[in-house]
PDB file of N, CA and C in Angstrom:
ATOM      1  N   UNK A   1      40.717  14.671 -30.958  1.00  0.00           N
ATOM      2  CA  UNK A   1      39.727  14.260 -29.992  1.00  0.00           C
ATOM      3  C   UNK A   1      38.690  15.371 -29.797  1.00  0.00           C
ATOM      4  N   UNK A   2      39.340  16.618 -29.888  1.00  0.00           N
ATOM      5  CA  UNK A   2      38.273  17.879 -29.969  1.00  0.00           C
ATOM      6  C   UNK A   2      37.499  17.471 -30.716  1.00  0.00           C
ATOM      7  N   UNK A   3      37.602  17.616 -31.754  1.00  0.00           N
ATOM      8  CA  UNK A   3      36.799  17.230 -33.063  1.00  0.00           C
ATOM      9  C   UNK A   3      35.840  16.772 -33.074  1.00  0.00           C
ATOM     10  N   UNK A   4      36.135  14.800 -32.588  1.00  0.00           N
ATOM     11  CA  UNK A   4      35.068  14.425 -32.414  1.00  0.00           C
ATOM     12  C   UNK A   4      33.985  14.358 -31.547  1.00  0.00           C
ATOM     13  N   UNK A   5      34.640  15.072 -30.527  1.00  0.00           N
ATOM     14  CA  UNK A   5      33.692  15.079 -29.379  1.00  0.00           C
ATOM     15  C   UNK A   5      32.657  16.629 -30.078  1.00  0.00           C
ATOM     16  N   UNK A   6      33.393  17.596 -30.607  1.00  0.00           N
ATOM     17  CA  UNK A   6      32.377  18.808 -31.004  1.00  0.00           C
ATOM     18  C   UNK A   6      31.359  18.189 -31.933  1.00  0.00           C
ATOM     19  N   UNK A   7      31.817  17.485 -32.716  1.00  0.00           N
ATOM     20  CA  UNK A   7      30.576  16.550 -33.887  1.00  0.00           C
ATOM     21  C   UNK A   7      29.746  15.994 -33.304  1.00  0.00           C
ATOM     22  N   UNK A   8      30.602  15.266 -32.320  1.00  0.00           N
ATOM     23  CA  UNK A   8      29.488  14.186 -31.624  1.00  0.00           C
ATOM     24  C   UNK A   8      28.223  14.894 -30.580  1.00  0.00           C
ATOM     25  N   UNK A   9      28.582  16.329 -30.194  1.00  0.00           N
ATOM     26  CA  UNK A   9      27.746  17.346 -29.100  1.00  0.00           C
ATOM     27  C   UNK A   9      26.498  18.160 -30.489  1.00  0.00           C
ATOM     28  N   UNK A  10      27.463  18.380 -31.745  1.00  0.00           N
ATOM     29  CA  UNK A  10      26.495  18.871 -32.670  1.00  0.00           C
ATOM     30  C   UNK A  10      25.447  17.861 -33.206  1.00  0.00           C
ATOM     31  N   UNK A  11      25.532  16.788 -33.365  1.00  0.00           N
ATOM     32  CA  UNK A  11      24.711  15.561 -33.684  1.00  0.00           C
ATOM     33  C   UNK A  11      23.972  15.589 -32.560  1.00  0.00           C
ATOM     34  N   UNK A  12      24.097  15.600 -31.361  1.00  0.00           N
ATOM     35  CA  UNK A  12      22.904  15.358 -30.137  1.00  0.00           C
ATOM     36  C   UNK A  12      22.411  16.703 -30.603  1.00  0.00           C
ATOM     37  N   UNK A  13      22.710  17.932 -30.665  1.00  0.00           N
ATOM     38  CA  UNK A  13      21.765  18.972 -30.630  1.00  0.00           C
ATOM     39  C   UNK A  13      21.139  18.718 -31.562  1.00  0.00           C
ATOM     40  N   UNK A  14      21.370  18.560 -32.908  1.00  0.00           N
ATOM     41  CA  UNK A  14      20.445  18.780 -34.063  1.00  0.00           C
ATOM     42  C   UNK A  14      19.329  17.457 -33.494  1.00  0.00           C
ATOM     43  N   UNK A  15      19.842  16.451 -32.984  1.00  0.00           N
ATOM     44  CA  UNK A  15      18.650  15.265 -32.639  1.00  0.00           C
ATOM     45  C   UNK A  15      17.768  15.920 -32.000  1.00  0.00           C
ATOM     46  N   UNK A  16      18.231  16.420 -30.890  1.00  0.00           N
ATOM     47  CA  UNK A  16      17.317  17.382 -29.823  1.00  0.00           C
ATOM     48  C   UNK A  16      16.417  17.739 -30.466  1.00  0.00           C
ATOM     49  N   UNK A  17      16.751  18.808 -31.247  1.00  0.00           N
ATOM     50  CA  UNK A  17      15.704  19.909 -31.821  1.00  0.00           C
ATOM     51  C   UNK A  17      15.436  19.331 -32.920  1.00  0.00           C
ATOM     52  N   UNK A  18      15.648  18.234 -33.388  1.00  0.00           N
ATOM     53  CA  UNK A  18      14.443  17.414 -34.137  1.00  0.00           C
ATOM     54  C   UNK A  18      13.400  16.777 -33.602  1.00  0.00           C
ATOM     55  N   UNK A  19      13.594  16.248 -32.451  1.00  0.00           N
ATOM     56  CA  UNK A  19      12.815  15.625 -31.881  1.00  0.00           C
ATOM     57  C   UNK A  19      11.629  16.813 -31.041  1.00  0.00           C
ATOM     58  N   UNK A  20      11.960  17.715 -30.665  1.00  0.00           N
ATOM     59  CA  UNK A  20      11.051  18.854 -29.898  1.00  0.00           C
ATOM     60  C   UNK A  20      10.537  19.659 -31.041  1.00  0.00           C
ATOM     61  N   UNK A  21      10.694  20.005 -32.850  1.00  0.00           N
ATOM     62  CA  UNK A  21       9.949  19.918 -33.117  1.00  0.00           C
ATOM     63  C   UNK A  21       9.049  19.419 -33.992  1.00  0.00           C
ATOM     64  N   UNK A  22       9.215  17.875 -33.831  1.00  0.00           N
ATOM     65  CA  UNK A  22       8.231  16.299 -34.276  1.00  0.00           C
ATOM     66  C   UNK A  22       7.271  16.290 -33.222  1.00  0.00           C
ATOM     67  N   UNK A  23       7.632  15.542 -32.168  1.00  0.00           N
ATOM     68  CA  UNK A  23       7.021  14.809 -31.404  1.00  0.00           C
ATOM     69  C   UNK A  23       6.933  16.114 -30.457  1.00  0.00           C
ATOM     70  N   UNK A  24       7.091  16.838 -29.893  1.00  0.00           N
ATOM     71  CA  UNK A  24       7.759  18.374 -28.717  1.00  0.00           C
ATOM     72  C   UNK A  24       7.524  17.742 -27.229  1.00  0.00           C
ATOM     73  N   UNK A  25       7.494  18.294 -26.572  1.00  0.00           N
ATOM     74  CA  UNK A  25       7.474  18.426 -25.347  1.00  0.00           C
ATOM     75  C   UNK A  25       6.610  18.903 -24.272  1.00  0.00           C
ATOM     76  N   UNK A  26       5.170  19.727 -25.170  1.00  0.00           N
ATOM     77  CA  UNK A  26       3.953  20.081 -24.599  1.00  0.00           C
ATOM     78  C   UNK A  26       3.234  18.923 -24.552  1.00  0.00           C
ATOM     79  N   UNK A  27       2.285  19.039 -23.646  1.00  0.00           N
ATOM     80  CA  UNK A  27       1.324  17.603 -23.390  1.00  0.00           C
ATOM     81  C   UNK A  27       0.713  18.170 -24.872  1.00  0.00           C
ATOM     82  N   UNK A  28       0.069  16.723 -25.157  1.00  0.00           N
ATOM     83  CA  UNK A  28      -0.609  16.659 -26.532  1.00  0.00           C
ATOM     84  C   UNK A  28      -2.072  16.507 -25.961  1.00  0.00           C
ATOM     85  N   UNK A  29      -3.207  15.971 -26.995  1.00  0.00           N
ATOM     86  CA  UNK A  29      -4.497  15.739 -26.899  1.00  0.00           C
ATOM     87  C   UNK A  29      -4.501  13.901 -26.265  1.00  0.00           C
ATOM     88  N   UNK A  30      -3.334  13.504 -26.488  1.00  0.00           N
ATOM     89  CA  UNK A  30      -3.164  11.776 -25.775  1.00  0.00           C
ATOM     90  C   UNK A  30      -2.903  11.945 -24.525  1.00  0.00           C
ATOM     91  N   UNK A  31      -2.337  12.977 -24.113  1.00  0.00           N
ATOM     92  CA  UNK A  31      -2.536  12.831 -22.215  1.00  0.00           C
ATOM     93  C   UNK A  31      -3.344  13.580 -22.205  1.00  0.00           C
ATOM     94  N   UNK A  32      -4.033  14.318 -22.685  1.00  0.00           N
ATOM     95  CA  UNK A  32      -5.617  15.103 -21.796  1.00  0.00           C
ATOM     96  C   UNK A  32      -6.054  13.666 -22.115  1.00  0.00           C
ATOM     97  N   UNK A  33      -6.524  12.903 -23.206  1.00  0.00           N
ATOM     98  CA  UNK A  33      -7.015  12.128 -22.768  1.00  0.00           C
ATOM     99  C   UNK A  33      -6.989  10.782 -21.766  1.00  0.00           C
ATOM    100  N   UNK A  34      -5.809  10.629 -21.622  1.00  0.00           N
ATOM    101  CA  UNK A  34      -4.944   9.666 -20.506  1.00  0.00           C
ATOM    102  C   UNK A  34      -5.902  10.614 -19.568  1.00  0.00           C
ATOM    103  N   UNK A  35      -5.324  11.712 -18.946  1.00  0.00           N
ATOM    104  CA  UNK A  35      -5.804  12.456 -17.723  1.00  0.00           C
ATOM    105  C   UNK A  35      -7.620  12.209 -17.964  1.00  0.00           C
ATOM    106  N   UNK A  36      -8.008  12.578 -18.490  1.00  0.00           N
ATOM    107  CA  UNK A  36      -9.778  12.586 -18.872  1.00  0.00           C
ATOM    108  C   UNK A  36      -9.790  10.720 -18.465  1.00  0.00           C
ATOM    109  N   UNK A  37      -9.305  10.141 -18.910  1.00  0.00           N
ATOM    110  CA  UNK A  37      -9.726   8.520 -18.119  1.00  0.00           C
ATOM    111  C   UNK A  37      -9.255   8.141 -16.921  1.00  0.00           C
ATOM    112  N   UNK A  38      -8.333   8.557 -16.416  1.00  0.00           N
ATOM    113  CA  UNK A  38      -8.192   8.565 -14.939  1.00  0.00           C
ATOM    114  C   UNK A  38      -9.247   9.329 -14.581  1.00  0.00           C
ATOM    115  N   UNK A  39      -9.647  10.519 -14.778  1.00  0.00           N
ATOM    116  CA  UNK A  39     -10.462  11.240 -13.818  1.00  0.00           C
ATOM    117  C   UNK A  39     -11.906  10.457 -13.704  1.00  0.00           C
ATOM    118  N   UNK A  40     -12.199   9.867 -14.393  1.00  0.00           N
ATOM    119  CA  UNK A  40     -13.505   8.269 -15.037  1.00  0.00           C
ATOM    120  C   UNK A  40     -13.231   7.620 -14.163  1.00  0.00           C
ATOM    121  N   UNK A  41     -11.960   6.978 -14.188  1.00  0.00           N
ATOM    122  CA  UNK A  41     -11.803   6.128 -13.155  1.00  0.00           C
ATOM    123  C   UNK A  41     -12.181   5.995 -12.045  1.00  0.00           C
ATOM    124  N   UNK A  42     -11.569   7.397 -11.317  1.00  0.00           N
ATOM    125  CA  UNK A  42     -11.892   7.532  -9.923  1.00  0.00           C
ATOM    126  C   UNK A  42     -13.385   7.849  -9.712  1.00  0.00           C
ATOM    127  N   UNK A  43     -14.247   7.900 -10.244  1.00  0.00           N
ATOM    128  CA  UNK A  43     -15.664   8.095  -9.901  1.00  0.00           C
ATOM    129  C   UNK A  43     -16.441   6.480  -9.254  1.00  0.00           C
ATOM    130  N   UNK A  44     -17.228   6.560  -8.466  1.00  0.00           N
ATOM    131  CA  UNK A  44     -17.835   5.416  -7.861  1.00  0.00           C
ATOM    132  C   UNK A  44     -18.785   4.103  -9.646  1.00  0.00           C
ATOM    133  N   UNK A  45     -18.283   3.173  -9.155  1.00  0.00           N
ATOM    134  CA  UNK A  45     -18.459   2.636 -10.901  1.00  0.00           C
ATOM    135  C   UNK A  45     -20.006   1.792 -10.175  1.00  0.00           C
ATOM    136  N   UNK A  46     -21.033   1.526 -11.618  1.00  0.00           N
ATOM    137  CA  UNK A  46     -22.080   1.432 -11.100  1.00  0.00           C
ATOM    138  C   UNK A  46     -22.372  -0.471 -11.036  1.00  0.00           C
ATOM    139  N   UNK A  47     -22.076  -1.107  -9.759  1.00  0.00           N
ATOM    140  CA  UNK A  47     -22.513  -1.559  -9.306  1.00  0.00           C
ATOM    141  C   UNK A  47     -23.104  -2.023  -8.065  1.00  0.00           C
ATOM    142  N   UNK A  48     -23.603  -3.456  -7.866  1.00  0.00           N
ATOM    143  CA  UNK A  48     -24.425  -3.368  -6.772  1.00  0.00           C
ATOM    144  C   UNK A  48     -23.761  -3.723  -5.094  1.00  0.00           C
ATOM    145  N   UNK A  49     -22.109  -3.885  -5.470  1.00  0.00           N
ATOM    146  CA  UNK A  49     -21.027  -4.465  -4.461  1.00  0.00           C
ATOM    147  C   UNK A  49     -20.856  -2.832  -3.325  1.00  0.00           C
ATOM    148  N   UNK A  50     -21.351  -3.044  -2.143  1.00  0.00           N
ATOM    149  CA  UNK A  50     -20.623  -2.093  -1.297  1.00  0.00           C
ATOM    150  C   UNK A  50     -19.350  -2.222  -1.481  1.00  0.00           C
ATOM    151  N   UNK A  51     -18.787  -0.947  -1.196  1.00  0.00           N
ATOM    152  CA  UNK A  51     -17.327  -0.290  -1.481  1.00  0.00           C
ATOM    153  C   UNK A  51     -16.806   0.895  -0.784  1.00  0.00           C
ATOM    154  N   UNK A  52     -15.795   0.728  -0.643  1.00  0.00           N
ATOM    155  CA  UNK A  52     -14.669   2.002   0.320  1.00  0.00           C
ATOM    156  C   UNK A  52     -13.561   2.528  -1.262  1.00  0.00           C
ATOM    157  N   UNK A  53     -13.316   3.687  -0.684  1.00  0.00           N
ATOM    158  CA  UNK A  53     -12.127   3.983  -1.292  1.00  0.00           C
ATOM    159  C   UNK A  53     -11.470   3.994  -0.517  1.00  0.00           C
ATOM    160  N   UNK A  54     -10.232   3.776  -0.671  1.00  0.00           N
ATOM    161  CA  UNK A  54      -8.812   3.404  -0.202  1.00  0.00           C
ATOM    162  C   UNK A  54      -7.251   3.936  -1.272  1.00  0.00           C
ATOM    163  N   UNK A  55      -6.202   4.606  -0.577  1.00  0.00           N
ATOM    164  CA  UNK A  55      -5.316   4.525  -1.059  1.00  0.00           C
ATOM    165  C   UNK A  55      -3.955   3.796  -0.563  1.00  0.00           C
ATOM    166  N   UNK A  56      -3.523   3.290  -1.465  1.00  0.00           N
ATOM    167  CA  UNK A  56      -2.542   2.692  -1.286  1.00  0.00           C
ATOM    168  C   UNK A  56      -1.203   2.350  -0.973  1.00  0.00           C
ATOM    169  N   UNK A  57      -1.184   1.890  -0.187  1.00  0.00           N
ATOM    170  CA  UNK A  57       0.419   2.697   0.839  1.00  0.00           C
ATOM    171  C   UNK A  57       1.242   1.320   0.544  1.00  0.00           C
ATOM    172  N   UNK A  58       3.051   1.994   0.571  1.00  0.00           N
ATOM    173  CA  UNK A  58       3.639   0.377   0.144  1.00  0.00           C
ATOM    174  C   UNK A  58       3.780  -0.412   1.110  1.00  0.00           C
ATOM    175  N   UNK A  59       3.984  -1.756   0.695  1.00  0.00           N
ATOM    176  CA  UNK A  59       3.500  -2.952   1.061  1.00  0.00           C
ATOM    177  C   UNK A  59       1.614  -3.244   0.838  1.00  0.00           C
ATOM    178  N   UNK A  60       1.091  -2.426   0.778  1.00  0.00           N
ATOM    179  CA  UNK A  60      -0.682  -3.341   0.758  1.00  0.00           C
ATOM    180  C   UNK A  60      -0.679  -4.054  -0.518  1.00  0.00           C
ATOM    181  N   UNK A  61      -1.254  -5.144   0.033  1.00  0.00           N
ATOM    182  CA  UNK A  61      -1.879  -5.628  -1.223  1.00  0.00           C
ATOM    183  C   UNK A  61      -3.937  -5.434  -0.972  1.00  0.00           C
ATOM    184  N   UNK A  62      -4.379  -6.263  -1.661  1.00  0.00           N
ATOM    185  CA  UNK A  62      -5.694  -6.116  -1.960  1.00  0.00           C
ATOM    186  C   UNK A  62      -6.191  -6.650  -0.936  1.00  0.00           C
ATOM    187  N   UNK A  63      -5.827  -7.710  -0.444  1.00  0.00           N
ATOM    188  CA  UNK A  63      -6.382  -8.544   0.662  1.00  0.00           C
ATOM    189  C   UNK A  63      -5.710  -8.123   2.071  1.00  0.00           C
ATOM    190  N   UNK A  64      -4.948  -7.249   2.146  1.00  0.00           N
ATOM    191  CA  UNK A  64      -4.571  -6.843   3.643  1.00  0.00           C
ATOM    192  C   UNK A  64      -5.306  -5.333   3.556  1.00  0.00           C
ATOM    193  N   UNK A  65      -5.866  -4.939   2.636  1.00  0.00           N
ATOM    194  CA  UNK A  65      -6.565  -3.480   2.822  1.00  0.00           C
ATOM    195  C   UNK A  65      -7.530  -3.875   3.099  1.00  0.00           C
ATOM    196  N   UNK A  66      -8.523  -4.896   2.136  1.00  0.00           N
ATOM    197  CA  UNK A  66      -9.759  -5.236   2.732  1.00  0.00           C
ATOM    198  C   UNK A  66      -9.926  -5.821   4.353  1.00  0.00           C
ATOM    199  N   UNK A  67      -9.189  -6.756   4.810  1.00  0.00           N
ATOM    200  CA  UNK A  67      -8.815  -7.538   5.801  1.00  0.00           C
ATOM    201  C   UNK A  67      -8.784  -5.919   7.390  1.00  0.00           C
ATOM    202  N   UNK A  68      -7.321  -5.303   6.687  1.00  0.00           N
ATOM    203  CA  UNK A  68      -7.493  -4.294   7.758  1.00  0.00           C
ATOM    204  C   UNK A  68      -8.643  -3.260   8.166  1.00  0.00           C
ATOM    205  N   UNK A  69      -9.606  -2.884   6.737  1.00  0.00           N
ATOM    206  CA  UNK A  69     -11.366  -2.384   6.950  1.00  0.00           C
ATOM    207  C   UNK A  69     -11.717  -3.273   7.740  1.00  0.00           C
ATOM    208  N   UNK A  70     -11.852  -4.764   7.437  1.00  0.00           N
ATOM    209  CA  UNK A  70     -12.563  -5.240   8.393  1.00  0.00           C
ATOM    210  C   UNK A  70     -12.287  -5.729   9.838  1.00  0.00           C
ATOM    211  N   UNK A  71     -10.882  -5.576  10.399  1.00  0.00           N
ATOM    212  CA  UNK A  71      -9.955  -6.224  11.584  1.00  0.00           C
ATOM    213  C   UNK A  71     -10.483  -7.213  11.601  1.00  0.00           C
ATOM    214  N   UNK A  72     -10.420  -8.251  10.742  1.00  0.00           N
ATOM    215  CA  UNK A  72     -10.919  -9.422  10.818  1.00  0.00           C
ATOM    216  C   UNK A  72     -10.194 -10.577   9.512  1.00  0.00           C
ATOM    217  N   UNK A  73     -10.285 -11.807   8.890  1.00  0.00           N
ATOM    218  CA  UNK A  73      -9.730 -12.383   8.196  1.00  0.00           C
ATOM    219  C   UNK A  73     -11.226 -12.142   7.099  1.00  0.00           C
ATOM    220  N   UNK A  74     -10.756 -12.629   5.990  1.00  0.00           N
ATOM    221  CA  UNK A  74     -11.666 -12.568   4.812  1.00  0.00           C
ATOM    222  C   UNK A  74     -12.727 -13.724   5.110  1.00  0.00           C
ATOM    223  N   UNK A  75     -14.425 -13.290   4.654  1.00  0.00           N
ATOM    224  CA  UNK A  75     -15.176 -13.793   4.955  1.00  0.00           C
ATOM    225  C   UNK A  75     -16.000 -14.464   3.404  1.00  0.00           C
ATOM    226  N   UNK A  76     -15.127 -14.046   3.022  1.00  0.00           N
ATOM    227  CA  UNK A  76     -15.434 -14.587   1.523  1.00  0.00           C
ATOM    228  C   UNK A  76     -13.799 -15.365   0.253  1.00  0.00           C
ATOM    229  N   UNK A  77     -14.114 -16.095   0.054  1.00  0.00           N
ATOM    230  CA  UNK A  77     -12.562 -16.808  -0.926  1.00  0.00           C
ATOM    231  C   UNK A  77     -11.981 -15.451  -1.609  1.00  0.00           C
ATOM    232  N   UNK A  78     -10.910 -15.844  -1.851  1.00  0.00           N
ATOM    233  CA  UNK A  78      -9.751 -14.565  -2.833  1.00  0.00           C
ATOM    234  C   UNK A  78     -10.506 -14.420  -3.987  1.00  0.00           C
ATOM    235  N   UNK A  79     -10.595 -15.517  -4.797  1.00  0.00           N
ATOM    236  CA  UNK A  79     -11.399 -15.733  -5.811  1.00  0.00           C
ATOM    237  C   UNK A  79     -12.540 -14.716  -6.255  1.00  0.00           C
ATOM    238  N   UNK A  80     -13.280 -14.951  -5.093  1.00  0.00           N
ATOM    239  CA  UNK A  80     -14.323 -13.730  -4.879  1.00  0.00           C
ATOM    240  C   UNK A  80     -14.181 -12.473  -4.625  1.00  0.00           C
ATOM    241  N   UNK A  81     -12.826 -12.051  -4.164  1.00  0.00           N
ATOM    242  CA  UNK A  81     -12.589 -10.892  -3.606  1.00  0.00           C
ATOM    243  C   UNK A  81     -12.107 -10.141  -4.653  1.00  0.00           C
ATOM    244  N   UNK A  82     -11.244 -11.337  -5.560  1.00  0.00           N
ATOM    245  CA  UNK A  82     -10.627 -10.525  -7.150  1.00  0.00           C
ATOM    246  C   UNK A  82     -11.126 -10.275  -7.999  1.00  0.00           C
ATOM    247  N   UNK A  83     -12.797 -11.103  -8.187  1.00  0.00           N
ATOM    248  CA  UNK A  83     -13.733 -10.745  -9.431  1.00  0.00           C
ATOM    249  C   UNK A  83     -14.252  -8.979  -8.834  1.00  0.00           C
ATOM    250  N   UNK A  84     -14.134  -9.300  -7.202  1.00  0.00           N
ATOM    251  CA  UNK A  84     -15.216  -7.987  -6.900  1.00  0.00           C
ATOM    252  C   UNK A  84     -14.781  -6.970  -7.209  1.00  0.00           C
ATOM    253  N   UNK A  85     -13.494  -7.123  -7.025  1.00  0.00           N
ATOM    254  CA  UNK A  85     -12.651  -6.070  -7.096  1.00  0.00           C
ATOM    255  C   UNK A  85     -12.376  -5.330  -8.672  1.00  0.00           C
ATOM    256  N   UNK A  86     -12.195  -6.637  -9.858  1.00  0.00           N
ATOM    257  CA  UNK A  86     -12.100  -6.134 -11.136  1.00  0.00           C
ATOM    258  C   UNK A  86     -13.297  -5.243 -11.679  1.00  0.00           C
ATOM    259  N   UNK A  87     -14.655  -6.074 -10.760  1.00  0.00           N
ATOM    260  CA  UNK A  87     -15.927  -4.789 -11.235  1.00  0.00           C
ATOM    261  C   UNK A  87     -15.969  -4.118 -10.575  1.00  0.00           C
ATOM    262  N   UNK A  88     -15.270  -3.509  -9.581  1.00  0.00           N
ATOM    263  CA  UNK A  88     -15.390  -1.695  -8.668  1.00  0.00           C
ATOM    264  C   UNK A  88     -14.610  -1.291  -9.697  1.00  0.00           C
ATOM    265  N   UNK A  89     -13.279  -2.178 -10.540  1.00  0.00           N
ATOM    266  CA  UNK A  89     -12.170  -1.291 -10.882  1.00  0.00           C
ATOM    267  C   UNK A  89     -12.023  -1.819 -12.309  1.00  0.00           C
ATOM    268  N   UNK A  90     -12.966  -1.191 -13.347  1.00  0.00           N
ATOM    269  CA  UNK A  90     -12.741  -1.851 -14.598  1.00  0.00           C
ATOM    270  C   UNK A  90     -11.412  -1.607 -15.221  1.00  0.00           C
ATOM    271  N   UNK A  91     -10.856  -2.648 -15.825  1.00  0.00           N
ATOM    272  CA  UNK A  91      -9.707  -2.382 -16.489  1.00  0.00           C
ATOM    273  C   UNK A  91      -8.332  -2.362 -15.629  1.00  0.00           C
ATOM    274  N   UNK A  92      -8.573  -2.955 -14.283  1.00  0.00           N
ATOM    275  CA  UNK A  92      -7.499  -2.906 -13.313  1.00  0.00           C
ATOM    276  C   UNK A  92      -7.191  -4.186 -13.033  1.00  0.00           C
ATOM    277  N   UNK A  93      -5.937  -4.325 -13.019  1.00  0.00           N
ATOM    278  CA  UNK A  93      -5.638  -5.840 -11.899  1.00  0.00           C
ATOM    279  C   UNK A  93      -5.345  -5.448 -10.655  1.00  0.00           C
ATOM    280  N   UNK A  94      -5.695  -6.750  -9.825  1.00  0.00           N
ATOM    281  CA  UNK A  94      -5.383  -6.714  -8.164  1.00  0.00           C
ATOM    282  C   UNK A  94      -4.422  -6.933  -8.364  1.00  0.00           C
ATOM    283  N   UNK A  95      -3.790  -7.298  -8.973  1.00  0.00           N
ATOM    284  CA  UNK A  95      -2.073  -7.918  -8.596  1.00  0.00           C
ATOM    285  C   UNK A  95      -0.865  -6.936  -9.429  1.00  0.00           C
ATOM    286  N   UNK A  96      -1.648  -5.576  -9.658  1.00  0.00           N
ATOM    287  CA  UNK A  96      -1.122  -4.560 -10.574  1.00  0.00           C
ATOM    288  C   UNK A  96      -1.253  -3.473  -9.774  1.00  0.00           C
ATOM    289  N   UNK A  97      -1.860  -3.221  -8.474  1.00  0.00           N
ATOM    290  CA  UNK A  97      -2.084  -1.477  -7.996  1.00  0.00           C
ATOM    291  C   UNK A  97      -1.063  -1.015  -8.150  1.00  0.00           C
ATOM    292  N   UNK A  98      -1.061   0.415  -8.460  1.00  0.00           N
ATOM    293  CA  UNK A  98       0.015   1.068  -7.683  1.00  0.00           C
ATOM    294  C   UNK A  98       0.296   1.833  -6.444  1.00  0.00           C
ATOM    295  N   UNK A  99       1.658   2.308  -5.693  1.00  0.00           N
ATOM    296  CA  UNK A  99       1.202   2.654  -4.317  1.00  0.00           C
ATOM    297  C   UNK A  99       0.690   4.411  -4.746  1.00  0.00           C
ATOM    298  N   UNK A 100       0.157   4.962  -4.114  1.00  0.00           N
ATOM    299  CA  UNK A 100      -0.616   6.513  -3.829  1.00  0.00           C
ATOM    300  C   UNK A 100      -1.828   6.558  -5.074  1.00  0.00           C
ATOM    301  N   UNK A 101      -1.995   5.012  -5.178  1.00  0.00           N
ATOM    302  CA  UNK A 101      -2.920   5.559  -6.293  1.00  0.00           C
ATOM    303  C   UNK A 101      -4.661   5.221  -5.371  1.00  0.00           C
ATOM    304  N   UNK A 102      -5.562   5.462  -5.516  1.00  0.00           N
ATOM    305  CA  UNK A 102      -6.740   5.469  -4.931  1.00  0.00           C
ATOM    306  C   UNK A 102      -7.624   4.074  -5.638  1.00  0.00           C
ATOM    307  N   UNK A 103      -8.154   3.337  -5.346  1.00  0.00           N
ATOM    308  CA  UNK A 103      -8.932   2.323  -5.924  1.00  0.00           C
ATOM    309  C   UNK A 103     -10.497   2.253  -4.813  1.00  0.00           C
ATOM    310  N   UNK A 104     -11.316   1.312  -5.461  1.00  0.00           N
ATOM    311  CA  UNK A 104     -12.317   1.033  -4.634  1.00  0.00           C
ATOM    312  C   UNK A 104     -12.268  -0.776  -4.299  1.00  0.00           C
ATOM    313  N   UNK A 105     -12.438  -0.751  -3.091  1.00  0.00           N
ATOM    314  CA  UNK A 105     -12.659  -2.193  -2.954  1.00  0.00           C
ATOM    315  C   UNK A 105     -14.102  -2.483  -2.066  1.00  0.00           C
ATOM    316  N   UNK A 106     -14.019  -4.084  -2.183  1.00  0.00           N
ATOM    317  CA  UNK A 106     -15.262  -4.324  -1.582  1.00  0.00           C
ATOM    318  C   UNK A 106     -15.183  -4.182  -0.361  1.00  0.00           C
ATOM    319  N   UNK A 107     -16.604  -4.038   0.196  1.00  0.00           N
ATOM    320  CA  UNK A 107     -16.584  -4.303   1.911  1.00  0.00           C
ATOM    321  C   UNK A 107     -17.494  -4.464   2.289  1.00  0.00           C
ATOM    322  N   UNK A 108     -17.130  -6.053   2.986  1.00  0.00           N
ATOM    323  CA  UNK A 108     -17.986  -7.203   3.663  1.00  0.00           C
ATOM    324  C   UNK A 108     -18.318  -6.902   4.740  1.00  0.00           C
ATOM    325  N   UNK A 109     -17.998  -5.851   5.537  1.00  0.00           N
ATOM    326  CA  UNK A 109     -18.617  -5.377   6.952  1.00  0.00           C
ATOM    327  C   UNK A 109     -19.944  -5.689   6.840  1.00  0.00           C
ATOM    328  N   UNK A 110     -20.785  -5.334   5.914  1.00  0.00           N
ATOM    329  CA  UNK A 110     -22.126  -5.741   5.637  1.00  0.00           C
ATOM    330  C   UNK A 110     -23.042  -6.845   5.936  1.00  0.00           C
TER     331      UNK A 110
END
């Protein structure tokens, strides 16, 4: 039982240190660039929809953040609120945030 358990501990190491040095364990040039498009992200995106930034705490969804900016019920359909929302936030779904992450939404206070 020694045995195989020492084979079986030498097989994970040699995997180990095959794998750290293939693929390793330092960030590569694919998360600077991951990081370099988040940091895009968060910049104000150019259209003509007033907008708040907001971060996201659990439980919100899209329509109780906008709703609570305005202490009021939505003055415009969901419909409308989800297109507005996909052009503040290209490449995002409303029904995808995540929580502590920062987004822009619309706002109808206006």
């Amino acid at each position: 039982m020694k045995k195989l358990f020492g084979f079986l501990l030498a097989v994970l190491i040699i995997y180990v240190i095959y794998i750290d040095l293939t693929v390793g364990t330092l960030p590569s040039s694919l998360t600077q660039q991951v990081d370099a498009k988040i940091e895009t992200q968060n910049t104000q995106p150019k259209t003509d929809i007033p907008a708040f930034e907001a971060k996201v705490e659990p439980g919100e969804t899209v329509i109780s953040i906008v709703e609570h900016q305005l202490d009021k019920s939505l003055p415009v359909s969901i419909q409308d609120l989800i297109e507005d929302f996909r052009k503040l936030n290209p490449g995002e779904s409303p029904e995808k945030i995540q929580i502590g992450s920062t987004y822009h939404f619309p706002d109808y206070s206006k």
